[in-house]
Protein backbone atom coordinates (compact mmCIF):
# COMPACT_ATOMS: atom_id res chain seq x y z
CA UNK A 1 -21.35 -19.32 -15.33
CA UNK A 2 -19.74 -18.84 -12.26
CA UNK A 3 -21.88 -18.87 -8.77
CA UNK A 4 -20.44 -16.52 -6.76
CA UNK A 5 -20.66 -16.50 -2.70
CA UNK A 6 -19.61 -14.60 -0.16
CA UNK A 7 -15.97 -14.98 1.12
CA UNK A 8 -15.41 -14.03 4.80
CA UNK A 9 -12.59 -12.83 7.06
CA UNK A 10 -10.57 -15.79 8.32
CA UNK A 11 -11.74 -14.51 11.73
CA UNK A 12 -15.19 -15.18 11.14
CA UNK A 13 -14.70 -18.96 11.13
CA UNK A 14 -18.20 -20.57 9.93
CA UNK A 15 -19.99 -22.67 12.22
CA UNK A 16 -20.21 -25.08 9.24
CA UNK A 17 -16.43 -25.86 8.78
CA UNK A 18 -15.00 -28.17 11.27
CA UNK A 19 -11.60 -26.90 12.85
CA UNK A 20 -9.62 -29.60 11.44
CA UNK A 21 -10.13 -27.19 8.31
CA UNK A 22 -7.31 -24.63 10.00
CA UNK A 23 -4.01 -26.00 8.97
CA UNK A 24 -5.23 -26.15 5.28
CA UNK A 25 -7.08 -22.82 5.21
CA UNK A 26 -5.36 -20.71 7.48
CA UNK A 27 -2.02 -21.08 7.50
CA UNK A 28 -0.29 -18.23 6.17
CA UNK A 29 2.99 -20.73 4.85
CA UNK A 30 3.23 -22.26 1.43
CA UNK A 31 0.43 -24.08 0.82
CA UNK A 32 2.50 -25.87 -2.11
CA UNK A 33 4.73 -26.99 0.71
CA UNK A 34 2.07 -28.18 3.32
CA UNK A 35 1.00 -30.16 0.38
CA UNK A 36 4.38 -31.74 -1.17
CA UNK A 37 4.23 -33.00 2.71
CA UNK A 38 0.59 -34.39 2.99
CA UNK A 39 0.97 -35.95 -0.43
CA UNK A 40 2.16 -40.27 -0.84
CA UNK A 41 3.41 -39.19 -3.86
CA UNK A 42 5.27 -36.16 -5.91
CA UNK A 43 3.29 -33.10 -6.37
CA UNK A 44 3.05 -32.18 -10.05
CA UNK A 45 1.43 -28.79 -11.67
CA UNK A 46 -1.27 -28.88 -14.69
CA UNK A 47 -1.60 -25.69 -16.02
CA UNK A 48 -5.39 -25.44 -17.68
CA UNK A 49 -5.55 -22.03 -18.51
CA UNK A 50 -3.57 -18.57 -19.05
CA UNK A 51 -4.96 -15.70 -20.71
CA UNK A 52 -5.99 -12.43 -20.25
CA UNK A 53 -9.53 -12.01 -19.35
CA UNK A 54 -11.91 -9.58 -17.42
CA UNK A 55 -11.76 -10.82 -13.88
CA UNK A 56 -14.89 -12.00 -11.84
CA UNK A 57 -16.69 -9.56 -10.07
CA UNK A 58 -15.94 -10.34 -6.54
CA UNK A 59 -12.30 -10.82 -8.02
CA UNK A 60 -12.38 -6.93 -9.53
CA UNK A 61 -13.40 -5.73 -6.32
CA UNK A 62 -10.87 -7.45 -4.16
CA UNK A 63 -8.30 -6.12 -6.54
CA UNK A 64 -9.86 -2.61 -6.42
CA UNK A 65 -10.24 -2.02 -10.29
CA UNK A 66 -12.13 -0.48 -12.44
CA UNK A 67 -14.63 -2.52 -14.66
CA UNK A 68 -13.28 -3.98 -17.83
CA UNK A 69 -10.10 -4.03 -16.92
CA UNK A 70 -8.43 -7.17 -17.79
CA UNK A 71 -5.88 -9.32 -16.15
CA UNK A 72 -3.41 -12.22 -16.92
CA UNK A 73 -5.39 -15.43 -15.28
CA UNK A 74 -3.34 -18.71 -14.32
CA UNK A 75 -5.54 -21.58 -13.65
CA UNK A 76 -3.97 -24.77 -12.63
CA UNK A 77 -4.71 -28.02 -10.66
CA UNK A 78 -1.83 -28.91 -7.68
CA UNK A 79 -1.91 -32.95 -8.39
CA UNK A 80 -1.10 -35.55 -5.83
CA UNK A 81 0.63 -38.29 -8.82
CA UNK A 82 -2.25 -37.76 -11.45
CA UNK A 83 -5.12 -36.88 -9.06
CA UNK A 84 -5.98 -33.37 -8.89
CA UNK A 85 -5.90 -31.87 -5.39
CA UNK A 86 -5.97 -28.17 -5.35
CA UNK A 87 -7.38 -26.05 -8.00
CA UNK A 88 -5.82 -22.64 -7.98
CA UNK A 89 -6.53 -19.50 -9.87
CA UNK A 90 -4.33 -16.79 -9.93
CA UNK A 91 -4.98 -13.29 -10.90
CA UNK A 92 -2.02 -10.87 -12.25
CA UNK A 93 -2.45 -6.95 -12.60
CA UNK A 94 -0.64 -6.86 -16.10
CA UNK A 95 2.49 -5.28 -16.09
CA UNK A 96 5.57 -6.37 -18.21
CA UNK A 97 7.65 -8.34 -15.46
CA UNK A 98 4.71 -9.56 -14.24
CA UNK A 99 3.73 -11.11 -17.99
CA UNK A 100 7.52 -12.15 -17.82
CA UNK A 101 7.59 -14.01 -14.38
CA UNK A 102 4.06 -16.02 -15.37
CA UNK A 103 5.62 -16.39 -18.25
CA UNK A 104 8.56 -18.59 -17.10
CA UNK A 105 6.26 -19.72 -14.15
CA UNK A 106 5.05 -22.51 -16.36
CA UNK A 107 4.24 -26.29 -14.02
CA UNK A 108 6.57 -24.78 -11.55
CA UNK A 109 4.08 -24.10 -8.50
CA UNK A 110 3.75 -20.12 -7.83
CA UNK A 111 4.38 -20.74 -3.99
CA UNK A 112 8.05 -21.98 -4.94
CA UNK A 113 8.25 -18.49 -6.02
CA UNK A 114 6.73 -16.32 -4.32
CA UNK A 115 7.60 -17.89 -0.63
CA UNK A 116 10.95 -17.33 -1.29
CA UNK A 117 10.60 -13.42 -2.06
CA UNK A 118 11.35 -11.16 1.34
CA UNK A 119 9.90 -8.33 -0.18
CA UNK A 120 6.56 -10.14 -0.50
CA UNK A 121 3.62 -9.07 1.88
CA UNK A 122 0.16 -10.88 2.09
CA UNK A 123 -2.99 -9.51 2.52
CA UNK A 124 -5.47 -11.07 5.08
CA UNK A 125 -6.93 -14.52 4.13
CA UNK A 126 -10.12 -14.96 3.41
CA UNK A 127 -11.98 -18.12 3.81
CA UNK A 128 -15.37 -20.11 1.40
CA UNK A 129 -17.01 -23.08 2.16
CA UNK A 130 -18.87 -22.66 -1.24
CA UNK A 131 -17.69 -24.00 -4.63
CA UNK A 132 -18.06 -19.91 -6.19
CA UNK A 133 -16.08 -21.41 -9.65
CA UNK A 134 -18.32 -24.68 -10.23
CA UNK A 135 -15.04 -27.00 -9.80
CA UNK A 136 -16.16 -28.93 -7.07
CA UNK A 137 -14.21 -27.30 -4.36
CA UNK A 138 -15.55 -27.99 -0.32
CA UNK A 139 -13.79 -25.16 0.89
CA UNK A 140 -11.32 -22.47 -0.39
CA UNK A 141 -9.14 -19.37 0.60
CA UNK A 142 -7.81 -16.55 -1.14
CA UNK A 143 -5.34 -13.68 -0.88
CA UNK A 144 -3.58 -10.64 -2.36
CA UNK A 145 0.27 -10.94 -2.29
CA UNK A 146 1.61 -7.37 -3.04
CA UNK A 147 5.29 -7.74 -4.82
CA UNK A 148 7.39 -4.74 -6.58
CA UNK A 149 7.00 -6.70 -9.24
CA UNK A 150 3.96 -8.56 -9.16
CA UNK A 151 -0.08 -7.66 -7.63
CA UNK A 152 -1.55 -11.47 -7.63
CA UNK A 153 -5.13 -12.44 -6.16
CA UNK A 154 -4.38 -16.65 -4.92
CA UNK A 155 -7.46 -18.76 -4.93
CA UNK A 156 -6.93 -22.02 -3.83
CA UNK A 157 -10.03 -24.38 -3.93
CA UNK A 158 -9.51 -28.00 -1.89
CA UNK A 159 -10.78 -30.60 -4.00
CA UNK A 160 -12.13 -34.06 -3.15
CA UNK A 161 -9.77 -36.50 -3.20
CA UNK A 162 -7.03 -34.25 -1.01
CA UNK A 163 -9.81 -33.91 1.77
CA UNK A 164 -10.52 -37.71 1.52
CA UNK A 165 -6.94 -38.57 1.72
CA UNK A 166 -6.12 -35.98 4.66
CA UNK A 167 -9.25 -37.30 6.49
CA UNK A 168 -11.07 -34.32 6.80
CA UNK A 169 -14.66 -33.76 6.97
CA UNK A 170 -17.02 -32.37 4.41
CA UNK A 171 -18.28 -28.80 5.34
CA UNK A 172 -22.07 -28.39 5.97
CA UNK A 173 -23.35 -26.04 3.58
């Protein structure tokens, strides 16, 4: 079962999170990009789940629904080679050409897409130095990207083995 903690406003930077953190969490670029630059060698996509569920409860209320609603869910890890880096979960309001975009998404990274879309807006980030989906994240950010085609809650979760190899330190919890 999911722990769930509290996610704050990127401008409530926790004393626990060292500012070498900022480039990763709160840039407001492609974070599939930053990486495909960090990473020795090519990024590749693992797609471990996509369904339709009920979403999480601090999930439901960042998306403003109603309870028992479902939506489409895209869980993936972002892999430096065959080491997971990044483990993202994406949440879809279901609509039809949203179902169809995910649809064709499949290993292609969802910032290739939806960086290159003008009509795109972002909501604020929002920052975690807790592991809320027990995948043994250090620190993680999310945000709503609003689309005419497409309402999708980004979680990305920095893993391990991308904060050893970008040398940076483990948050204080």
């Amino acid at each position: 079962m999911p722990r769930f903690s509290s996610w704050h406003a990127l401008t409530l930077w926790p004393t626990t999170l060292d500012a070498r953190w900022g480039p990763w969490l709160a840039s407001e670029d492609s974070l599939t990009a930053r990486l495909e630059h960090a990473m020795p060698a090519p990024l590749g996509v693992t797609v471990l789940n996509e369904a339709f569920e009920r979403p999480h409860p601090d999930e439901q209320q960042r998306l403003g629904l109603a309870c028992r609603r479902h939506v489409r869910v895209r869980e993936v890890t972002l892999n430096c080679g065959d080491t997971p880096w990044v483990y993202a979960r994406s949440l879809a309001l279901p609509t039809a050409r949203a179902e169809a975009l995910l649809a064709r998404m499949g290993r292609t990274p969802l910032g290739h897409w939806l960086f290159r879309q003008s009509a795109t807006r972002r909501s604020m980030l929002e920052i975690t130095t807790r592991d809320p989906l027990g995948v043994g994240a250090l620190a993680g950010r999310r945000s709503v990207f609003q689309h005419p085609d497409i309402t999708l809650l980004v979680q990305e979760f920095f893993l391990p083995a991308m904060t050893t190899a970008c040398r940076l330190p483990t948050p204080s919890r």
